[in-house]
C-alpha atoms as a PDB file:
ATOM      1  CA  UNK A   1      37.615 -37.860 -14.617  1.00  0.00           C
ATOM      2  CA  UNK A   2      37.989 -36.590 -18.069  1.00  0.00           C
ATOM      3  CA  UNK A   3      35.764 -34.484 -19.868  1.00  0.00           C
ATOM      4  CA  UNK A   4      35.038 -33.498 -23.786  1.00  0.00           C
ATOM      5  CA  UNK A   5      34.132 -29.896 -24.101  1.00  0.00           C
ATOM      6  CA  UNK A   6      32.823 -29.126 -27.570  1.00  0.00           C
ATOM      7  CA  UNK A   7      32.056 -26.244 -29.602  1.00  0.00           C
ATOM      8  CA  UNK A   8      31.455 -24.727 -32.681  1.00  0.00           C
ATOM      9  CA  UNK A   9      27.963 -26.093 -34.073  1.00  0.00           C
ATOM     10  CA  UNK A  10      25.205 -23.932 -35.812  1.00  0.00           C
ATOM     11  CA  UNK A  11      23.395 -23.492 -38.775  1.00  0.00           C
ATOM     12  CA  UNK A  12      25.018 -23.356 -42.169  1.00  0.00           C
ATOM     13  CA  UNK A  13      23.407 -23.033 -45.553  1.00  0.00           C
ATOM     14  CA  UNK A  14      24.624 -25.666 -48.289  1.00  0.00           C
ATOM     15  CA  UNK A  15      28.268 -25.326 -49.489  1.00  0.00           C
ATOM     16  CA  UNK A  16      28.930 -23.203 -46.294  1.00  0.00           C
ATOM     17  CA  UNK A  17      31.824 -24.221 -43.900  1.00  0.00           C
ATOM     18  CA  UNK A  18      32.043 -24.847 -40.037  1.00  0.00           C
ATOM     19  CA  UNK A  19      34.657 -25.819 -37.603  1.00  0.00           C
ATOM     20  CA  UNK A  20      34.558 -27.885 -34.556  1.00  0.00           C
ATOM     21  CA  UNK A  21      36.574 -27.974 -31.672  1.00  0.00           C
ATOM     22  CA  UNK A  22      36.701 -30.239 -28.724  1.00  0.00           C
ATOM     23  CA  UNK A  23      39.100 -29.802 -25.650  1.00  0.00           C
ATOM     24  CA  UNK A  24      39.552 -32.869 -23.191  1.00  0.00           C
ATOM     25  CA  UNK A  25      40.916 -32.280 -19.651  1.00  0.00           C
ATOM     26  CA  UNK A  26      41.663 -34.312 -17.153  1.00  0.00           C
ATOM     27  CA  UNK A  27      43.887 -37.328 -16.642  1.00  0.00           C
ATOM     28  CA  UNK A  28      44.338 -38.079 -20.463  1.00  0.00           C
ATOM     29  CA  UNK A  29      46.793 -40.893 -21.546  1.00  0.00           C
ATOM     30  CA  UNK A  30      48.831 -39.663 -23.733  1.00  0.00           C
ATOM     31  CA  UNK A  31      48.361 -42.337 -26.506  1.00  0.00           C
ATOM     32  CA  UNK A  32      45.118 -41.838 -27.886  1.00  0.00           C
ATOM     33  CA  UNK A  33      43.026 -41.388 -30.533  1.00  0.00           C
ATOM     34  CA  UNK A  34      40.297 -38.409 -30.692  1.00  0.00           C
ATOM     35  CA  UNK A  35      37.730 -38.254 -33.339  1.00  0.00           C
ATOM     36  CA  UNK A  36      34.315 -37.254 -34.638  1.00  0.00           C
ATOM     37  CA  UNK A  37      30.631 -39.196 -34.840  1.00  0.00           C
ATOM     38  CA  UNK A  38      27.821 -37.953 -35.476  1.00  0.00           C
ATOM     39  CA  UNK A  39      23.924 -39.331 -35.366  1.00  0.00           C
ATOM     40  CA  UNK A  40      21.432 -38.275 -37.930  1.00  0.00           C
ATOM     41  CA  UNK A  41      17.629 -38.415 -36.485  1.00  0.00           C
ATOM     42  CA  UNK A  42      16.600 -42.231 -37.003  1.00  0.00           C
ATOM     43  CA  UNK A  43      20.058 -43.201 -37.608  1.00  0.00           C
ATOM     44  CA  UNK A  44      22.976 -44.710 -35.798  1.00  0.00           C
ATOM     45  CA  UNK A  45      25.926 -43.292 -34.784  1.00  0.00           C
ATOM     46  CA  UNK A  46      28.694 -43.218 -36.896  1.00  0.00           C
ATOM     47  CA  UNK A  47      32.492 -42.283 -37.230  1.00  0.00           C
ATOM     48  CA  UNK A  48      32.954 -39.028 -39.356  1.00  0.00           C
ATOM     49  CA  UNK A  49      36.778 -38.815 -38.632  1.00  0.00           C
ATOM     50  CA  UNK A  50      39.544 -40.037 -35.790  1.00  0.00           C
ATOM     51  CA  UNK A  51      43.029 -39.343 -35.086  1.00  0.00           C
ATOM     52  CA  UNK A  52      45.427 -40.923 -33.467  1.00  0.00           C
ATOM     53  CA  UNK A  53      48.020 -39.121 -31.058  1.00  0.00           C
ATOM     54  CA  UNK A  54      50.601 -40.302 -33.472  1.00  0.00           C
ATOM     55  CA  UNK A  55      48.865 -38.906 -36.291  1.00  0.00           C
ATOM     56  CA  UNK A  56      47.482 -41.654 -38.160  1.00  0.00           C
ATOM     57  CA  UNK A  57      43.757 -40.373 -39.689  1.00  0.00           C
ATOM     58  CA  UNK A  58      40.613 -42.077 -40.417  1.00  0.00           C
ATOM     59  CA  UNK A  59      38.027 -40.432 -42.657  1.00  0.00           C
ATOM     60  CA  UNK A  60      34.973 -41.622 -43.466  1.00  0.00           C
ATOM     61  CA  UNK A  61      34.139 -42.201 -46.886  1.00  0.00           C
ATOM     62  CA  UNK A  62      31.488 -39.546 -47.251  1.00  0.00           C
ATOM     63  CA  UNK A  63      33.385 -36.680 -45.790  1.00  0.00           C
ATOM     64  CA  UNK A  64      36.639 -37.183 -47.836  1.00  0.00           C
ATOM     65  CA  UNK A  65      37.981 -34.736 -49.567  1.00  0.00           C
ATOM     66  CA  UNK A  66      35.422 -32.191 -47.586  1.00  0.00           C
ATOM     67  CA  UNK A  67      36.541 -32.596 -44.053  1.00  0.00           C
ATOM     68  CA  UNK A  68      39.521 -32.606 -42.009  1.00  0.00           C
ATOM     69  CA  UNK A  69      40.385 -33.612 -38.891  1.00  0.00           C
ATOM     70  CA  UNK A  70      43.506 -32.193 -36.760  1.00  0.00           C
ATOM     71  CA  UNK A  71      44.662 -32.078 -33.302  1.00  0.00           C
ATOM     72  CA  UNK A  72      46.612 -30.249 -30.717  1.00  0.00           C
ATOM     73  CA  UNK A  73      48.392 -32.653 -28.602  1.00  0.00           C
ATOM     74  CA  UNK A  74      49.748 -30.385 -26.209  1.00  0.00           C
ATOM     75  CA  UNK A  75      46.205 -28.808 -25.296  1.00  0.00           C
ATOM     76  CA  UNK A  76      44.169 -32.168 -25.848  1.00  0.00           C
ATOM     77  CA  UNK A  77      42.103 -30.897 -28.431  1.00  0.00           C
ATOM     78  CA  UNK A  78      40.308 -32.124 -31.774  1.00  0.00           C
ATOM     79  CA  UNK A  79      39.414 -30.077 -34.926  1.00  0.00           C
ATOM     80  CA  UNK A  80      37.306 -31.245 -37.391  1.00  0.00           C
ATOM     81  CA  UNK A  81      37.080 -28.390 -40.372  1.00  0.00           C
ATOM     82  CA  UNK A  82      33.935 -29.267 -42.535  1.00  0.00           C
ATOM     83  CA  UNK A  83      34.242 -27.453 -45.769  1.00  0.00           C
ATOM     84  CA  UNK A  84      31.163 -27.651 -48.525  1.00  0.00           C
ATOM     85  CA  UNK A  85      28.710 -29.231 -46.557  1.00  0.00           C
ATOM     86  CA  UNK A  86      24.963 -30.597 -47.319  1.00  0.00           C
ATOM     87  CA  UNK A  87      21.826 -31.314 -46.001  1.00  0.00           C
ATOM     88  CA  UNK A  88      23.061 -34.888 -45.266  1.00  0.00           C
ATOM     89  CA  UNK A  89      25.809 -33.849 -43.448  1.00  0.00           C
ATOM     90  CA  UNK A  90      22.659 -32.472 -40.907  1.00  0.00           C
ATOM     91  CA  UNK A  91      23.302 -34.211 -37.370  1.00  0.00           C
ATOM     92  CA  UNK A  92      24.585 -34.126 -33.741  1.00  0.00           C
ATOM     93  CA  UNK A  93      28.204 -34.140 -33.774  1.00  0.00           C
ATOM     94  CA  UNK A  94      29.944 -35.894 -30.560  1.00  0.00           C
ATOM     95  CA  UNK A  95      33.580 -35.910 -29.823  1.00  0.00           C
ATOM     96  CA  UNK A  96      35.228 -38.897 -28.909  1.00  0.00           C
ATOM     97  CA  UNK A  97      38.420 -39.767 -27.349  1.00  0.00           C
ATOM     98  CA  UNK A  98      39.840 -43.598 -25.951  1.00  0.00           C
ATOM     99  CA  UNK A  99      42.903 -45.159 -25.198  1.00  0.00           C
ATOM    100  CA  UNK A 100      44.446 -48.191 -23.725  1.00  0.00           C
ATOM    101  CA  UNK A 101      46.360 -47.795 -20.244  1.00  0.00           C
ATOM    102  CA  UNK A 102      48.065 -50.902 -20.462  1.00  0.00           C
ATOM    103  CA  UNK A 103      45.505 -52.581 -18.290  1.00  0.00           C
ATOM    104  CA  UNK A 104      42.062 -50.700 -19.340  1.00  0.00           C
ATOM    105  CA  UNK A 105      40.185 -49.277 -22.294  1.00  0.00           C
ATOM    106  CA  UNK A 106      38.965 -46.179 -21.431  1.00  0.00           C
ATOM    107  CA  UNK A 107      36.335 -44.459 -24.053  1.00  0.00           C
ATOM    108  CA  UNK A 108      34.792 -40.872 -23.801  1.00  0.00           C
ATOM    109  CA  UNK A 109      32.077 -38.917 -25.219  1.00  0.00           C
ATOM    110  CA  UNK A 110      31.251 -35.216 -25.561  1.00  0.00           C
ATOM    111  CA  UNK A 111      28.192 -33.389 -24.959  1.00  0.00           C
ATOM    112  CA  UNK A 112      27.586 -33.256 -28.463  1.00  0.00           C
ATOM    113  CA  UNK A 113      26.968 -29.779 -30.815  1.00  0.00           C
ATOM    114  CA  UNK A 114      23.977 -29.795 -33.554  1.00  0.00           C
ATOM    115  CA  UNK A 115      24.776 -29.379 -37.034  1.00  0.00           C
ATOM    116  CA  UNK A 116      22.360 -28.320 -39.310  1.00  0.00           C
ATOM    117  CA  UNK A 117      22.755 -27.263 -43.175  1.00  0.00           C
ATOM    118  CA  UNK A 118      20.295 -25.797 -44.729  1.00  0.00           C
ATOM    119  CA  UNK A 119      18.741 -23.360 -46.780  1.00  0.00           C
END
């Protein structure tokens, strides 16, 4: 079974910076894609970032240019550096992390960490 192990959440005044991590173990096909959602209080869950094991990124658009997503293939983990944050960036923050085996898709989901900007 594989599980999603994040950390790095708090509180963060506007402008500030935090960084996530997220370490899957387990059986983990190794062609993947990891990435970031997050869900806002009344709101759905959306994609904030994704990588693929082969390094192909996906932002979304109200994060570029603020956030960045990375990965460490050989320890199955996910970064996701937020840089200059706001008030709307305010959420839980789940890791993610599905792949194809060839006969299944197989999708995961962290704990989730709370992210809160503020002043």
């Amino acid at each position: 079974q594989v599980q999603l192990v994040e950390s790095g959440g708090g509180l963060v005044q506007p402008g500030g910076s935090l960084r996530l991590s997220c370490a899957a173990s387990g059986s983990i096909f190794s062609i993947n894609t990891m990435g970031w959602y997050r869900q806002a209080p009344g709101k759905q869950r959306e994609l904030v970032a994704s990588m693929t094991s082969a390094g192909n990124l996906n932002y979304a658009d109200s994060v570029k240019s603020r956030f960045t997503i990375s990965r460490d293939n050989a320890k199955n983990t996910v970064y996701l550096q937020m840089n200059s944050l706001k008030p709307e960036d305010t959420a839980v923050y789940y890791c993610n992390l599905r792949y194809y085996s060839g006969t299944y898709y197989y999708n995961y989901w962290g704990q989730g960490t709370q992210v809160t900007v503020s002043s």
